[in-house]
Protein backbone atom coordinates (compact mmCIF):
# COMPACT_ATOMS: atom_id res chain seq x y z
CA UNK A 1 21.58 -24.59 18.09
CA UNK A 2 22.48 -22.02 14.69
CA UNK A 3 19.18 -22.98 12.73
CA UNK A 4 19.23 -21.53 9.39
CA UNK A 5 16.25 -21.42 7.15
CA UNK A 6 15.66 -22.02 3.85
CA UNK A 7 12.44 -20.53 2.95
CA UNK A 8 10.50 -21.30 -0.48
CA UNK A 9 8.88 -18.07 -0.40
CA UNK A 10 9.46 -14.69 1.78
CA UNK A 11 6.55 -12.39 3.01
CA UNK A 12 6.27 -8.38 1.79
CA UNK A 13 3.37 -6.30 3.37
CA UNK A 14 2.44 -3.63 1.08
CA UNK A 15 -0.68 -1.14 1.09
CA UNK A 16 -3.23 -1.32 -1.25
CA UNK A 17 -5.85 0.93 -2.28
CA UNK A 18 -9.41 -0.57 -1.49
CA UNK A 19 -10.30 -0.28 -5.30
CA UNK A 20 -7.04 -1.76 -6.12
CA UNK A 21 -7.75 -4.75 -4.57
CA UNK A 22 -11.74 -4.90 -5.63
CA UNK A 23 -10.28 -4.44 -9.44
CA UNK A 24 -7.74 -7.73 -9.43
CA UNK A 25 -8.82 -9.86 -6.28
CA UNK A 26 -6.99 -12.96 -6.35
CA UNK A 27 -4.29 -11.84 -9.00
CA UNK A 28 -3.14 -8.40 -7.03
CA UNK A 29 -0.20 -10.98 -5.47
CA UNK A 30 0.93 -11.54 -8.88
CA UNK A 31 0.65 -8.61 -10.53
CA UNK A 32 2.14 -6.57 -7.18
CA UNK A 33 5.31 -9.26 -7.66
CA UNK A 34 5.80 -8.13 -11.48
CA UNK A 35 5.77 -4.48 -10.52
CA UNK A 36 8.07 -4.84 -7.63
CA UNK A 37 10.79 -6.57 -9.98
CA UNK A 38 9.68 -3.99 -12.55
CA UNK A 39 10.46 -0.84 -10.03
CA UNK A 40 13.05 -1.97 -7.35
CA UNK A 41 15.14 -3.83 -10.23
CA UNK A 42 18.65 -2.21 -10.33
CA UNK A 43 20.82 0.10 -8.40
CA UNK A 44 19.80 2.08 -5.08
CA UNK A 45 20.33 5.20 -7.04
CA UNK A 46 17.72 4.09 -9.62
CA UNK A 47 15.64 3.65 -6.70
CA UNK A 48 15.91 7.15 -5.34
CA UNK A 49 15.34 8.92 -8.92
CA UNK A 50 11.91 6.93 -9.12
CA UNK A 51 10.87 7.82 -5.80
CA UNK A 52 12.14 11.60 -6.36
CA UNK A 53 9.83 11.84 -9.46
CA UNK A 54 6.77 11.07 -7.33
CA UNK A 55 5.24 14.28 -5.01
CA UNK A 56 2.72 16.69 -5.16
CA UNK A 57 -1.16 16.64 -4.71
CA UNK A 58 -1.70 13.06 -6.35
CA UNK A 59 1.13 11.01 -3.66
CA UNK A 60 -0.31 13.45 -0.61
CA UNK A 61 -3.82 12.22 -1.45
CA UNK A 62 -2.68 8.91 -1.22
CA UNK A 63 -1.08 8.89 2.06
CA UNK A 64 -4.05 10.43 3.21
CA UNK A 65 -6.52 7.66 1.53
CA UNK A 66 -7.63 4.60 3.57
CA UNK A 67 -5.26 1.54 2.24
CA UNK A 68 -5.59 -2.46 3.15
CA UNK A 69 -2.77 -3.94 3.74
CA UNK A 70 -2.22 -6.86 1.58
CA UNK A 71 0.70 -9.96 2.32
CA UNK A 72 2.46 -10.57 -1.13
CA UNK A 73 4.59 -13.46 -1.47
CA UNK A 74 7.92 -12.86 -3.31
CA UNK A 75 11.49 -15.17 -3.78
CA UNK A 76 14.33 -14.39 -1.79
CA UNK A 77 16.10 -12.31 -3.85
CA UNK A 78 12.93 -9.76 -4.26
CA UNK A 79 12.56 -9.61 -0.92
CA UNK A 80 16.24 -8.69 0.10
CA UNK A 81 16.16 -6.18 -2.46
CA UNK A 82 13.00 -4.86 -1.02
CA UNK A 83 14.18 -4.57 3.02
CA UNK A 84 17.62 -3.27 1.47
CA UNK A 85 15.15 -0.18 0.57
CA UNK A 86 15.43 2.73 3.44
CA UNK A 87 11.99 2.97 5.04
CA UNK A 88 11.65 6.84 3.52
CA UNK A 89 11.25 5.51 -0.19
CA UNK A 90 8.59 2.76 0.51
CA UNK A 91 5.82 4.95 0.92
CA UNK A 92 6.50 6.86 -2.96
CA UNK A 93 7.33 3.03 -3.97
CA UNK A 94 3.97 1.75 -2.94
CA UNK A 95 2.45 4.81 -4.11
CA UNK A 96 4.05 4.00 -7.61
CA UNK A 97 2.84 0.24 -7.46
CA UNK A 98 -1.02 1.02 -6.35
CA UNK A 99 -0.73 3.90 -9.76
CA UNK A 100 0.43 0.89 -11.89
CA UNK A 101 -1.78 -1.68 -10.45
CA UNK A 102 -5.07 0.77 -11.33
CA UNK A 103 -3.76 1.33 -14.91
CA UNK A 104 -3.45 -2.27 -15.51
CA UNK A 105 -5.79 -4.45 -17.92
CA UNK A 106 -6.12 -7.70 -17.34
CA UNK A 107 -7.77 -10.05 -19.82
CA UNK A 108 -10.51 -10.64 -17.22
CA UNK A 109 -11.45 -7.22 -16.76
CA UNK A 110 -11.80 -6.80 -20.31
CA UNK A 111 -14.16 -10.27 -20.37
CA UNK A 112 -16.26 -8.64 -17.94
CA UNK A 113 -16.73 -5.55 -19.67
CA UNK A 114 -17.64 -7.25 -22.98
């Protein structure tokens, strides 16, 4: 019995920073899905001159920082793109994607401010 399936959807676990997720709730799935096409889009080499870029005080903060991790949702070409990525340059990757995620303004923030 070879089953093969056909999933709609495909699971990526990715850690979050608690304010992160406070700051876009129920949209951090979609907005983590956008950056993940944004930054993993492209060649491995691409890949490795983001992650290279990231280091110092700011990224060794973060690995240090408490983080919730958070199931995101993705298609299947996202997600083989994303377990193609060697273990080593998921950590600066995440890093990069919880730096986007708190520089991002969202319509609603912006309502709630007003």
């Amino acid at each position: 019995m070879n089953k093969t399936r056909n999933y709609k959807y495909y699971q990526i676990n990715i850690y979050v920073l608690p304010e992160v997720e406070r700051k876009l709730n129920d949209l951090l799935s979609y907005y983590t899905q956008e950056i993940l096409k944004e930054l993993i889009d492209g060649e491995l080499s691409d890949i490795e001159k983001k992650v290279l870029e990231v280091g110092g005080l700011e990224f060794y903060n973060f690995k240090r920082r408490e983080k919730i991790l958070k199931r995101i949702y993705v298609g299947k070409e996202l997600h083989d793109k994303w377990v193609s990525i060697p273990r080593a340059f998921k950590k600066p990757l995440q890093f990069l994607i919880n730096k986007k995620l708190l520089s991002l303004k969202t319509r609603r923030m912006e309502e709630i401010k007003v």
